[in-house]
Protein backbone atom coordinates (compact mmCIF):
# COMPACT_ATOMS: atom_id res chain seq x y z
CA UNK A 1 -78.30 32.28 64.96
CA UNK A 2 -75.19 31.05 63.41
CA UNK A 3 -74.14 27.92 62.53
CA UNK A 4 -71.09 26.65 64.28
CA UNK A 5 -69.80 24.04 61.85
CA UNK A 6 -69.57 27.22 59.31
CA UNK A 7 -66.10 27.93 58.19
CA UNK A 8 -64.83 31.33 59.84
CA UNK A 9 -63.62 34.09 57.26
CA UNK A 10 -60.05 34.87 57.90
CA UNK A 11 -58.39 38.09 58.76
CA UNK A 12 -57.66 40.63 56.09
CA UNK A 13 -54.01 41.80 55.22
CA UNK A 14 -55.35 45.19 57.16
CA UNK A 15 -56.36 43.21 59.91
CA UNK A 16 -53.77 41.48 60.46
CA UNK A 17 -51.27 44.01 60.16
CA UNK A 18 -53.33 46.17 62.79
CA UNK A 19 -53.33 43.69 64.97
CA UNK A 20 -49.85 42.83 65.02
CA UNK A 21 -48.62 47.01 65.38
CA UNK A 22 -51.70 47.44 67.50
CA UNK A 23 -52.61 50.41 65.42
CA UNK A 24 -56.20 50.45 64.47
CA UNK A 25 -57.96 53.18 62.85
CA UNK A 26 -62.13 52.73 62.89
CA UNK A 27 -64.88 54.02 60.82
CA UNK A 28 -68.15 54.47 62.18
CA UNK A 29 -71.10 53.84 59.46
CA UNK A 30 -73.93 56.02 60.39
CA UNK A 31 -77.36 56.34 58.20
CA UNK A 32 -75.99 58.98 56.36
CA UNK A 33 -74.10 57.81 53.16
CA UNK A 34 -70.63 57.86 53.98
CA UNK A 35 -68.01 58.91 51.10
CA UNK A 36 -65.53 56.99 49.92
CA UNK A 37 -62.23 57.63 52.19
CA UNK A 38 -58.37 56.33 52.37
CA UNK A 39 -56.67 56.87 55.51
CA UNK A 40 -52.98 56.51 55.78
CA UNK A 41 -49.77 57.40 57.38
CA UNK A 42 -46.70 59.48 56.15
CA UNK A 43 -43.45 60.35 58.46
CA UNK A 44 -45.22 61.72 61.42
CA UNK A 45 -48.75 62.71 60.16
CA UNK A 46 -52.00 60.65 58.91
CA UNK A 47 -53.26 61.56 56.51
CA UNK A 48 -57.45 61.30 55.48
CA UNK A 49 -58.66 61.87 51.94
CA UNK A 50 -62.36 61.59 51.05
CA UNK A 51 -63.60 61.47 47.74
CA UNK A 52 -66.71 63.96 47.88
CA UNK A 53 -67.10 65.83 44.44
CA UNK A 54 -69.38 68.29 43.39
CA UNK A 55 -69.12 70.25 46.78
CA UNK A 56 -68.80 74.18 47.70
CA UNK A 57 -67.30 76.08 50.47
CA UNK A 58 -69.81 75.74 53.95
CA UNK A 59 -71.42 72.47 52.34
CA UNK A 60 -68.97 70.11 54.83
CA UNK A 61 -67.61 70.32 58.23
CA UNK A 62 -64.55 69.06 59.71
CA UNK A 63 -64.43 68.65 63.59
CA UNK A 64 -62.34 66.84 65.65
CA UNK A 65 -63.05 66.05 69.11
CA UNK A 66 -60.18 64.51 70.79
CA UNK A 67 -59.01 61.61 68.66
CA UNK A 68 -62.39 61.58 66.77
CA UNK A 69 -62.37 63.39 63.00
CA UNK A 70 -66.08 63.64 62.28
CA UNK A 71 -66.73 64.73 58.43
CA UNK A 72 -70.13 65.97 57.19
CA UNK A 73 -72.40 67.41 55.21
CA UNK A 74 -75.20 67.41 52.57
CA UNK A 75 -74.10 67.20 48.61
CA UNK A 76 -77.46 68.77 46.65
CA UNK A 77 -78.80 67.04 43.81
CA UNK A 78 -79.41 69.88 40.76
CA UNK A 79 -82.28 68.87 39.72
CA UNK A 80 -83.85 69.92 36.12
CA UNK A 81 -87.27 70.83 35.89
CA UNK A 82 -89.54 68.27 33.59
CA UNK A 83 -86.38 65.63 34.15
CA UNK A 84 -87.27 61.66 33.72
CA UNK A 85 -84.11 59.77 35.30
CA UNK A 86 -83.20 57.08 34.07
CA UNK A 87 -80.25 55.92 36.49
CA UNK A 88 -79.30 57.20 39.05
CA UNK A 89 -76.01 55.60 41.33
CA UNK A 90 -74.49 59.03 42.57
CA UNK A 91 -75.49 59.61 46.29
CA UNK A 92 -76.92 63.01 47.50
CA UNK A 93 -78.20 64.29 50.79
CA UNK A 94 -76.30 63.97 54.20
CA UNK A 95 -73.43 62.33 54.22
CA UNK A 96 -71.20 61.07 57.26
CA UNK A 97 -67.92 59.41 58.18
CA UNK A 98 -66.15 59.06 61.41
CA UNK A 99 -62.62 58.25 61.89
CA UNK A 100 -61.05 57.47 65.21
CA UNK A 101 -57.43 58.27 65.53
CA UNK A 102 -54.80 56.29 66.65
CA UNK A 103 -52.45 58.56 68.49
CA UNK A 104 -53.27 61.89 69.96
CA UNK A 105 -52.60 64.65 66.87
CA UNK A 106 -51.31 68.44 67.07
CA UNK A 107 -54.71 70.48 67.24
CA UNK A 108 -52.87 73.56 65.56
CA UNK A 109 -51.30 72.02 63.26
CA UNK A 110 -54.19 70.48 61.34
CA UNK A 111 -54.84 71.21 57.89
CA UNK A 112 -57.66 70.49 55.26
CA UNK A 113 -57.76 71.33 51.34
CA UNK A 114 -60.82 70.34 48.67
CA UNK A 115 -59.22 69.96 45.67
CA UNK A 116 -60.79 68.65 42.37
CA UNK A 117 -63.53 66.69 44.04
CA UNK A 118 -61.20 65.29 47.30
CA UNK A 119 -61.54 66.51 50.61
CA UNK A 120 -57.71 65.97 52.18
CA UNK A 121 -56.88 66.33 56.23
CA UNK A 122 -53.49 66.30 57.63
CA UNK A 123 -53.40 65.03 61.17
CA UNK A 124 -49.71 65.50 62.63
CA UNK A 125 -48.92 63.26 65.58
CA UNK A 126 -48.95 65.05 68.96
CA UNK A 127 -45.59 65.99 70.25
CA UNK A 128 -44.05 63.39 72.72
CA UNK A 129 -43.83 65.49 76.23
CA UNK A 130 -41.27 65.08 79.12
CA UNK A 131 -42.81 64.71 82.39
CA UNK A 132 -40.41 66.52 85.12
CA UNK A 133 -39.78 63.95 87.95
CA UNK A 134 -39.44 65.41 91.31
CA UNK A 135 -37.94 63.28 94.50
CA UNK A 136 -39.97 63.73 97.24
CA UNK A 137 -37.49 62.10 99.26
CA UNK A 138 -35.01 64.91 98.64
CA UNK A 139 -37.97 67.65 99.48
CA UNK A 140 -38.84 66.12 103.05
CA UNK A 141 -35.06 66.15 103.63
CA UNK A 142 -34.82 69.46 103.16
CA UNK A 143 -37.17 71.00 105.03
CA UNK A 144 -35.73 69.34 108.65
């Protein structure tokens, strides 16, 4: 229950720019931690970077399903035998992040690199088609 009198929090710079170009790109929190990730746009191509160190090859997937990007995985805690922690802030296990697209992107063009401890994914806008335009009219006329 919220009280109405309460001041409400204004809009982010983000926000507001998204909703004034009408682009909005969303990230879904699941119960998996979800890695730190920066999502922006260059020329013609978005462009996701998450920050996952400590990772090997077949540890993460990348799948996209239409204009979802769905990145997972686990990250393995090395554990030493006898070991008494004393901190620990660094997140293991299954980890999750979902980003919805904006625009349609170029399936075969997409590209992904892990390089010192950053996962990056280049998403290339979709190629604008040209939809033939046939006159009926013209058609009907010409079979008579």
């Amino acid at each position: 229950m919220s009280d109405q009198s309460e001041p409400q929090n204004p809009p982010d710079a983000a926000e507001s720019e998204n909703q004034a170009t009408g682009r909005w790109v969303t990230i879904r929190h699941t119960a998996a931690w979800r890695p730190p990730t920066d999502i922006y746009e260059v020329d013609d191509h978005l462009i996701v970077v998450v920050e996952i160190g400590g990772m090997r090859d077949g540890d993460f997937t990348v799948t996209l399903h239409g204009k979802q990007l769905l990145i997972s995985g686990i990250r393995r805690r090395e554990t030493k035998p006898n070991c008494a922690y004393h901190q620990l802030e660094i997140p293991y296990g299954e980890f999750r992040t979902e980003v919805r697209l904006p625009w349609p992107v170029a399936r075969d063009d997409v590209s992904a690199s892990y390089h010192d401890g950053f996962l990056r994914i280049e998403l290339p806008h979709a190629p604008t088609q040209k939809v033939a335009i046939t006159d009926a009219d013209s058609d009907s006329d010409h079979d008579r």
